[in-house]
C-alpha atoms as a PDB file:
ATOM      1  CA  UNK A   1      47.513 -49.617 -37.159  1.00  0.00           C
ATOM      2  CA  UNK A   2      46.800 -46.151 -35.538  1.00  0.00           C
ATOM      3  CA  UNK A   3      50.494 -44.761 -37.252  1.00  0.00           C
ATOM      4  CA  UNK A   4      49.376 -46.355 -40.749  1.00  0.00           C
ATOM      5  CA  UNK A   5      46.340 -44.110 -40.749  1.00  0.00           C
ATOM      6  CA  UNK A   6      48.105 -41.216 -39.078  1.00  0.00           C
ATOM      7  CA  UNK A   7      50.594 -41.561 -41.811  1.00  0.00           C
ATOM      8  CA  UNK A   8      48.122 -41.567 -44.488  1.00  0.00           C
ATOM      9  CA  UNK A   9      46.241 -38.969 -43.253  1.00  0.00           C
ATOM     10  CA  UNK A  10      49.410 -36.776 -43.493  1.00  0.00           C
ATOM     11  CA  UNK A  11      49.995 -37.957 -46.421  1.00  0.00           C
ATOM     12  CA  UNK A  12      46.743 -37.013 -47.774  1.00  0.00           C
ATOM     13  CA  UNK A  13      47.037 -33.315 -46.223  1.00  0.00           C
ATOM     14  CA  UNK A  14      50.586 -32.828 -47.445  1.00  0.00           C
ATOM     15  CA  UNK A  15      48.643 -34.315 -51.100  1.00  0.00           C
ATOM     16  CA  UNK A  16      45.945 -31.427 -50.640  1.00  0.00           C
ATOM     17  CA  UNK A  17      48.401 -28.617 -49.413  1.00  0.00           C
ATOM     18  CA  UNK A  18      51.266 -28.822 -52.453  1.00  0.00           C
ATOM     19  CA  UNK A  19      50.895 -32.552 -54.048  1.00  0.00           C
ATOM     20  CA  UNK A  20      47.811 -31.354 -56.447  1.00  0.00           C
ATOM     21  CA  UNK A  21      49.856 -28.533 -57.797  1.00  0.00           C
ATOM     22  CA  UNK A  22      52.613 -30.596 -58.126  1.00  0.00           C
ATOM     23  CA  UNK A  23      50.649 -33.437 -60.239  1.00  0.00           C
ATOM     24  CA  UNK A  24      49.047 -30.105 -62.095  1.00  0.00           C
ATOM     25  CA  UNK A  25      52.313 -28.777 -62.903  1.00  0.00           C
ATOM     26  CA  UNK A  26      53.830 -32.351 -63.785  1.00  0.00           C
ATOM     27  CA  UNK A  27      50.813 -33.095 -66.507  1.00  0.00           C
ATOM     28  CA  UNK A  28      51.027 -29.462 -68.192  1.00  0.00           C
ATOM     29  CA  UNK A  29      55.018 -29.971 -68.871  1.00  0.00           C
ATOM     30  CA  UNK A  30      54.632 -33.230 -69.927  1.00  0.00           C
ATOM     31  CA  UNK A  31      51.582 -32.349 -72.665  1.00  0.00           C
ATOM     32  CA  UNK A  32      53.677 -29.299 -73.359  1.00  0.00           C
ATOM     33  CA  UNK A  33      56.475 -31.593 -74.235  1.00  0.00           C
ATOM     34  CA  UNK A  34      54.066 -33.962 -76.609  1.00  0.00           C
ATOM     35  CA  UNK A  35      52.799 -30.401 -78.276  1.00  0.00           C
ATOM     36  CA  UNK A  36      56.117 -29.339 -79.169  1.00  0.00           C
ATOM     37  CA  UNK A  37      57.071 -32.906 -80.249  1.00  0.00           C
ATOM     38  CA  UNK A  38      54.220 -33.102 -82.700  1.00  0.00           C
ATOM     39  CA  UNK A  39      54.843 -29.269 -83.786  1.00  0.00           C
ATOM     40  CA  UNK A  40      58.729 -30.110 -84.776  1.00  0.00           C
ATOM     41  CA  UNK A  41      57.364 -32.706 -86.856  1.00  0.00           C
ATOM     42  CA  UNK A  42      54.477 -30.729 -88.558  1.00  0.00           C
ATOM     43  CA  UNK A  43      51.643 -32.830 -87.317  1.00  0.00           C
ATOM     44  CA  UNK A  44      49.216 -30.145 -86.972  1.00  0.00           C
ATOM     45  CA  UNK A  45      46.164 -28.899 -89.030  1.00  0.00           C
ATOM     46  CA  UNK A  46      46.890 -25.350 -90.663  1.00  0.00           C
ATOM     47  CA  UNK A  47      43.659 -24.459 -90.694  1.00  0.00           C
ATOM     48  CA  UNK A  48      43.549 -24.007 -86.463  1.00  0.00           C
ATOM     49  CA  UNK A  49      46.749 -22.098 -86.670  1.00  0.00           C
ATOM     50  CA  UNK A  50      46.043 -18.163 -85.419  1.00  0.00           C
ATOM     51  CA  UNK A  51      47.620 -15.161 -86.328  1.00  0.00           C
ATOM     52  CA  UNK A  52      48.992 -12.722 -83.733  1.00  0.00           C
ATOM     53  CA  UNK A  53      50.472  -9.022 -84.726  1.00  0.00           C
ATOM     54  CA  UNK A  54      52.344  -7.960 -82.644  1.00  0.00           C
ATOM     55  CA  UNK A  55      54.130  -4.164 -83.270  1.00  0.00           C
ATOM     56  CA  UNK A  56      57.921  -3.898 -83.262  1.00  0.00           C
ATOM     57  CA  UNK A  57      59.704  -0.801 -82.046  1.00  0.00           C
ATOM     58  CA  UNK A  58      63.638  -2.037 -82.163  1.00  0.00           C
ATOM     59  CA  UNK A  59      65.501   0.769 -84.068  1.00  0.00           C
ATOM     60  CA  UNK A  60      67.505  -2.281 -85.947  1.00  0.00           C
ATOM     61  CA  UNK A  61      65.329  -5.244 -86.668  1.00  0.00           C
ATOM     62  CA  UNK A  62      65.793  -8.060 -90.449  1.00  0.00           C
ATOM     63  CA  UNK A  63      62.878  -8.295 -92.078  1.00  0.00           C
ATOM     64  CA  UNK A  64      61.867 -12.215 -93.217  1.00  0.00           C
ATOM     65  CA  UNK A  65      60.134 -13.222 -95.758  1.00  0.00           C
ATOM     66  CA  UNK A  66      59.481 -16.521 -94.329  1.00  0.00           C
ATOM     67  CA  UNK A  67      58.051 -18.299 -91.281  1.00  0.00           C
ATOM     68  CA  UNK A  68      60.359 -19.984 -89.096  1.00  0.00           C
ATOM     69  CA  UNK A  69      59.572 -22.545 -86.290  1.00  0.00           C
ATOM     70  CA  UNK A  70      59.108 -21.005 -83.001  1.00  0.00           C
ATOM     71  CA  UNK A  71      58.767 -22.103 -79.574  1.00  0.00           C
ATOM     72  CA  UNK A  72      56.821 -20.186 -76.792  1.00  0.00           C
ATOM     73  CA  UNK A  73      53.199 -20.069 -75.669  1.00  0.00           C
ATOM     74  CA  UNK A  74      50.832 -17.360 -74.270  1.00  0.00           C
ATOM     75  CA  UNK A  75      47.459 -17.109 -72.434  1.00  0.00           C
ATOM     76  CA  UNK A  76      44.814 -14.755 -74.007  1.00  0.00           C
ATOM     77  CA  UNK A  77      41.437 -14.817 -72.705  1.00  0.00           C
ATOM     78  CA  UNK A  78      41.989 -17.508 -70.575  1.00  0.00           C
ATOM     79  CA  UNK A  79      42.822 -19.770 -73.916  1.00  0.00           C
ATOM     80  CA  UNK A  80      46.417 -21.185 -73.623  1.00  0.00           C
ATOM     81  CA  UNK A  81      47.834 -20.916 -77.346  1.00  0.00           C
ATOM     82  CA  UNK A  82      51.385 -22.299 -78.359  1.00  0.00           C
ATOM     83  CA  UNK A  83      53.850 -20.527 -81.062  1.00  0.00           C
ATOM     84  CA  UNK A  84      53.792 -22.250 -83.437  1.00  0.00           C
ATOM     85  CA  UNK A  85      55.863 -20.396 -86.577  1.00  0.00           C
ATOM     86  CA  UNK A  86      57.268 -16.546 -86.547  1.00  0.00           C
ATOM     87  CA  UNK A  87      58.452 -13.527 -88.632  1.00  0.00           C
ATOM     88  CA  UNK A  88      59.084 -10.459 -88.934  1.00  0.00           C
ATOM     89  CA  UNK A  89      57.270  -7.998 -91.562  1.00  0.00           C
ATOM     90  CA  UNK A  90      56.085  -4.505 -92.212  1.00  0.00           C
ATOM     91  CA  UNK A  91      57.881  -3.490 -87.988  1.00  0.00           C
ATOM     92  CA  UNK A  92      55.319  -6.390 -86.733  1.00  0.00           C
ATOM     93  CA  UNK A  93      56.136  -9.660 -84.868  1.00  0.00           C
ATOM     94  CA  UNK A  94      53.925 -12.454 -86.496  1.00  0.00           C
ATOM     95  CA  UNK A  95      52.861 -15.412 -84.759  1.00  0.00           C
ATOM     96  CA  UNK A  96      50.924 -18.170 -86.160  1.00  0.00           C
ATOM     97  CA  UNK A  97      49.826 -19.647 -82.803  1.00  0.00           C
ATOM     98  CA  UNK A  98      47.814 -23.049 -81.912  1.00  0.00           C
ATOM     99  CA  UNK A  99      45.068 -23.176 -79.172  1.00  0.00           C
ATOM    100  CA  UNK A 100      46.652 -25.757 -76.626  1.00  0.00           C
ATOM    101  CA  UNK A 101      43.723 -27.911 -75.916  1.00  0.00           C
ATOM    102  CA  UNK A 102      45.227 -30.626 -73.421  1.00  0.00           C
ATOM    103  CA  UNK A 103      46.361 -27.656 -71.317  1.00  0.00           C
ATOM    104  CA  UNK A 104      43.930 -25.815 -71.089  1.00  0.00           C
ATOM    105  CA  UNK A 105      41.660 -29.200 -70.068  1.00  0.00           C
ATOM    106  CA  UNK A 106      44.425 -29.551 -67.378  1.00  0.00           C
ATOM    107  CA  UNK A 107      44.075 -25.750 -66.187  1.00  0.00           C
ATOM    108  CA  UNK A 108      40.332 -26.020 -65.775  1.00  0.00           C
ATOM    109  CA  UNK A 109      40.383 -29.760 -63.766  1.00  0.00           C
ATOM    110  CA  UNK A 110      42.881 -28.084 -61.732  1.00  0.00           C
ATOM    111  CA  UNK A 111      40.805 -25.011 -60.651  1.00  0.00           C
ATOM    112  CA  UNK A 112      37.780 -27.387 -59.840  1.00  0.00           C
ATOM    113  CA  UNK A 113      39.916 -29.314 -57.942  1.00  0.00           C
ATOM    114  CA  UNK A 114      41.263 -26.168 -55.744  1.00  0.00           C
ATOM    115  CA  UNK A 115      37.169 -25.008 -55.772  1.00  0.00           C
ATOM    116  CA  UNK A 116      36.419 -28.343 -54.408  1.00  0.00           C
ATOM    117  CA  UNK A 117      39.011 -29.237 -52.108  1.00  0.00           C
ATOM    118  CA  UNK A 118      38.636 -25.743 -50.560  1.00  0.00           C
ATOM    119  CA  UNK A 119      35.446 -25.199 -50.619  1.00  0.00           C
ATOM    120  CA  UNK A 120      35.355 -22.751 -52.619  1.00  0.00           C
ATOM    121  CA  UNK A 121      31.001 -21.777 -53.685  1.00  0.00           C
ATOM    122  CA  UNK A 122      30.854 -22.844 -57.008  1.00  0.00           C
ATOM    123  CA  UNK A 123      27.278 -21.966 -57.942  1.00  0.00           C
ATOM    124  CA  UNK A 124      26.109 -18.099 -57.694  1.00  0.00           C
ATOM    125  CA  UNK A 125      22.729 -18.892 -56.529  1.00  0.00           C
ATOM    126  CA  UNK A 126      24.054 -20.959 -53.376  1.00  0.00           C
ATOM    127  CA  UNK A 127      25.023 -18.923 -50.030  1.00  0.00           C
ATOM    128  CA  UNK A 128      26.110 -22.431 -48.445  1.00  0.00           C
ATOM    129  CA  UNK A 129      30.087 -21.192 -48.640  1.00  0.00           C
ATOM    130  CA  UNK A 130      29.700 -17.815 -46.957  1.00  0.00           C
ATOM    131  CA  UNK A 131      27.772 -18.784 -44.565  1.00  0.00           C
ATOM    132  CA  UNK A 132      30.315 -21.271 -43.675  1.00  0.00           C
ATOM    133  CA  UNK A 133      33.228 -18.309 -43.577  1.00  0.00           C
ATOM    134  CA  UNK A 134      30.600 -16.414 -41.785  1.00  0.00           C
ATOM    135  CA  UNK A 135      30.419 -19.298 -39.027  1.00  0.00           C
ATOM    136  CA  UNK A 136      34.703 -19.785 -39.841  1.00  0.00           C
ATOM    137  CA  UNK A 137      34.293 -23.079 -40.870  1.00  0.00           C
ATOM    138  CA  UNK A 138      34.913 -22.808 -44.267  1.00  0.00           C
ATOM    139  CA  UNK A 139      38.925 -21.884 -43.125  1.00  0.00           C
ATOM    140  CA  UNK A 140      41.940 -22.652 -45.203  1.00  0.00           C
ATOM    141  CA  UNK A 141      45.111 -22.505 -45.576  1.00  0.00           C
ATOM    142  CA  UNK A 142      44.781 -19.825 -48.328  1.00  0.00           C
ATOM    143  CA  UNK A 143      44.163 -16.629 -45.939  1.00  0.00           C
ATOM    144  CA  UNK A 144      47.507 -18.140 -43.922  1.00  0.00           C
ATOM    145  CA  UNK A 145      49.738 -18.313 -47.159  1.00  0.00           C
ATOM    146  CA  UNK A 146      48.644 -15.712 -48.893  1.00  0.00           C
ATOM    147  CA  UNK A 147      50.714 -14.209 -51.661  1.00  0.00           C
ATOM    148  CA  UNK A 148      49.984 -10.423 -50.579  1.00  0.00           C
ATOM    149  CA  UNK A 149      51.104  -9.426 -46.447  1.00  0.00           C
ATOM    150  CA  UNK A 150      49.517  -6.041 -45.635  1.00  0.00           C
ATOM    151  CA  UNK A 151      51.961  -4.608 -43.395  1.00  0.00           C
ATOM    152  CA  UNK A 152      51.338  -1.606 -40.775  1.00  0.00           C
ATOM    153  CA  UNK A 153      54.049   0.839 -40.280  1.00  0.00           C
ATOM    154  CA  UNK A 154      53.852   3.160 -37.948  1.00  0.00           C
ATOM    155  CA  UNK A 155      56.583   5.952 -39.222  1.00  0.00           C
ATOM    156  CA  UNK A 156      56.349   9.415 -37.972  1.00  0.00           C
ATOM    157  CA  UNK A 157      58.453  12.570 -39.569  1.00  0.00           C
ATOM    158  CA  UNK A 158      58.987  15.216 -36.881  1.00  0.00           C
ATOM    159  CA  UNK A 159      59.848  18.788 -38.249  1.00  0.00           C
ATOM    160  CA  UNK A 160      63.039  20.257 -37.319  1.00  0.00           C
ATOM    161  CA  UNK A 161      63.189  23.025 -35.173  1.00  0.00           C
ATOM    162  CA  UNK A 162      64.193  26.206 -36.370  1.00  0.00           C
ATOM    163  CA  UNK A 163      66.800  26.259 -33.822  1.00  0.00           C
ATOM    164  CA  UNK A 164      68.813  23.640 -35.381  1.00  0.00           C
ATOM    165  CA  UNK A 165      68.535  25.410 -38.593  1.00  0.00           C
ATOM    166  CA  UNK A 166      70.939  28.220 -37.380  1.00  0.00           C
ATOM    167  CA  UNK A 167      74.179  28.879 -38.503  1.00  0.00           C
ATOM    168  CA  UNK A 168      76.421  28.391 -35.076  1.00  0.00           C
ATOM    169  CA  UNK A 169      79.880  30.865 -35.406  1.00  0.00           C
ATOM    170  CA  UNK A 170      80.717  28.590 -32.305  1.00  0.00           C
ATOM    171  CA  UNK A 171      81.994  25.281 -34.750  1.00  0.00           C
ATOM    172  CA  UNK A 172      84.884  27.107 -36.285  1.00  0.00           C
ATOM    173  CA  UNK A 173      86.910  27.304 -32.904  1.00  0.00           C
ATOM    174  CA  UNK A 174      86.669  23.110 -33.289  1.00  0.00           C
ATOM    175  CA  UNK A 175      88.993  23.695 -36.051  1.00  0.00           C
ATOM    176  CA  UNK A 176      92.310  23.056 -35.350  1.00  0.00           C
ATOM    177  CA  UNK A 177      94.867  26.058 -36.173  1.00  0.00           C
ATOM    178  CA  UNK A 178      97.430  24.647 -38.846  1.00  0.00           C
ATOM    179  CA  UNK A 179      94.517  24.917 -41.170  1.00  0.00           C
ATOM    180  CA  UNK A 180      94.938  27.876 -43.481  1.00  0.00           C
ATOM    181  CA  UNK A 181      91.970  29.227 -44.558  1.00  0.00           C
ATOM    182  CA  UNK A 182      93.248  31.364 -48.180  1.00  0.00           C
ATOM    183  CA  UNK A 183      93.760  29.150 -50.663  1.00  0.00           C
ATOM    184  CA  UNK A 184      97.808  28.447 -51.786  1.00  0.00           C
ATOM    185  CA  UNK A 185      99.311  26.185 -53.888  1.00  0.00           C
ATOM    186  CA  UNK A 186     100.114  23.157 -52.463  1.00  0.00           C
ATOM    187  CA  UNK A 187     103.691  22.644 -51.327  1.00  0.00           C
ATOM    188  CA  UNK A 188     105.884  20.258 -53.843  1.00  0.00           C
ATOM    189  CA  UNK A 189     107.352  16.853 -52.989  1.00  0.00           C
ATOM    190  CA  UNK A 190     110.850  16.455 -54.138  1.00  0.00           C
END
């Protein structure tokens, strides 16, 4: 009984460390796949589409006339939107875009899970979470795995003395004496 609950209490850490992203990351593909599903078949409203300029500067670029269907998605604001359509006019890149609700539903549960699960303060008003970090209860994982490692170096650049600096006559007698200094022409191979 004791290695049941061991084992699910691993379970549930390993679940807390990477298995939420995971499940995150899973969900977002898979509505990403349904959205561009529904968008090669034209089952969208027009009307939400929005219009993105974007400013070309390729010396060589085709004008068209019309849109074409285009695949891709960006996050402005904080809103995820999906390409929808493309062209080219006028030395501009125009996207009709579509706000992408589902993922965007998906982002936010997943940053109140992180808040909650790490106890991250959610409310201004509250001081509950830095006092914990204050008392180090409140510790994570996060300050461990961080994605930024300060590093110290301690270098140090020395000057060179001026003695080094000084031409020494002394390194021409390491030459050995077959070496003719005048310049010749070089003998010929035959």
């Amino acid at each position: 009984m004791k290695k049941i609950a061991s084992i699910l209490l691993l379970m549930l850490l390993f679940f807390n460390w990477y298995g939420y992203r995971l499940l995150s990351d899973f969900l977002q593909e898979r509505s990403d796949n349904r959205l561009e599903a529904k968008l090669d078949q034209n089952l969208y409203d027009e009307q939400q589409l929005i219009e993105l300029r974007i400013p070309i500067t390729l010396p060589y670029h085709t004008e068209t006339k019309e849109f074409e269907r285009y695949n891709g998605q960006i996050e402005l604001n904080g809103v995820h939107y999906q390409y929808v359509k493309r062209k080219i006019e006028n030395g501009e890149l125009v996207l009709l875009c579509l706000p992408n609700q589902e993922k965007q539903q998906l982002a936010n549960a997943r940053d109140q899970f992180f808040k909650l699960v790490n106890d991250i303060d959610q409310t201004p008003g509250t001081k509950e979470g830095a006092q914990k970090s204050e008392k180090g209860e409140g510790f994570s994982f996060k300050k461990l795995l961080s994605e930024y490692q300060q590093e110290t170096n301690q270098w140090q650049l020395s000057l060179i003395s001026n003695s080094s600096l000084l031409y020494n006559e002394s390194s021409k007698n390491f030459l050995p004496g077959c070496f003719v200094l005048c310049p010749e022409q070089p003998p010929e191979l035959s």
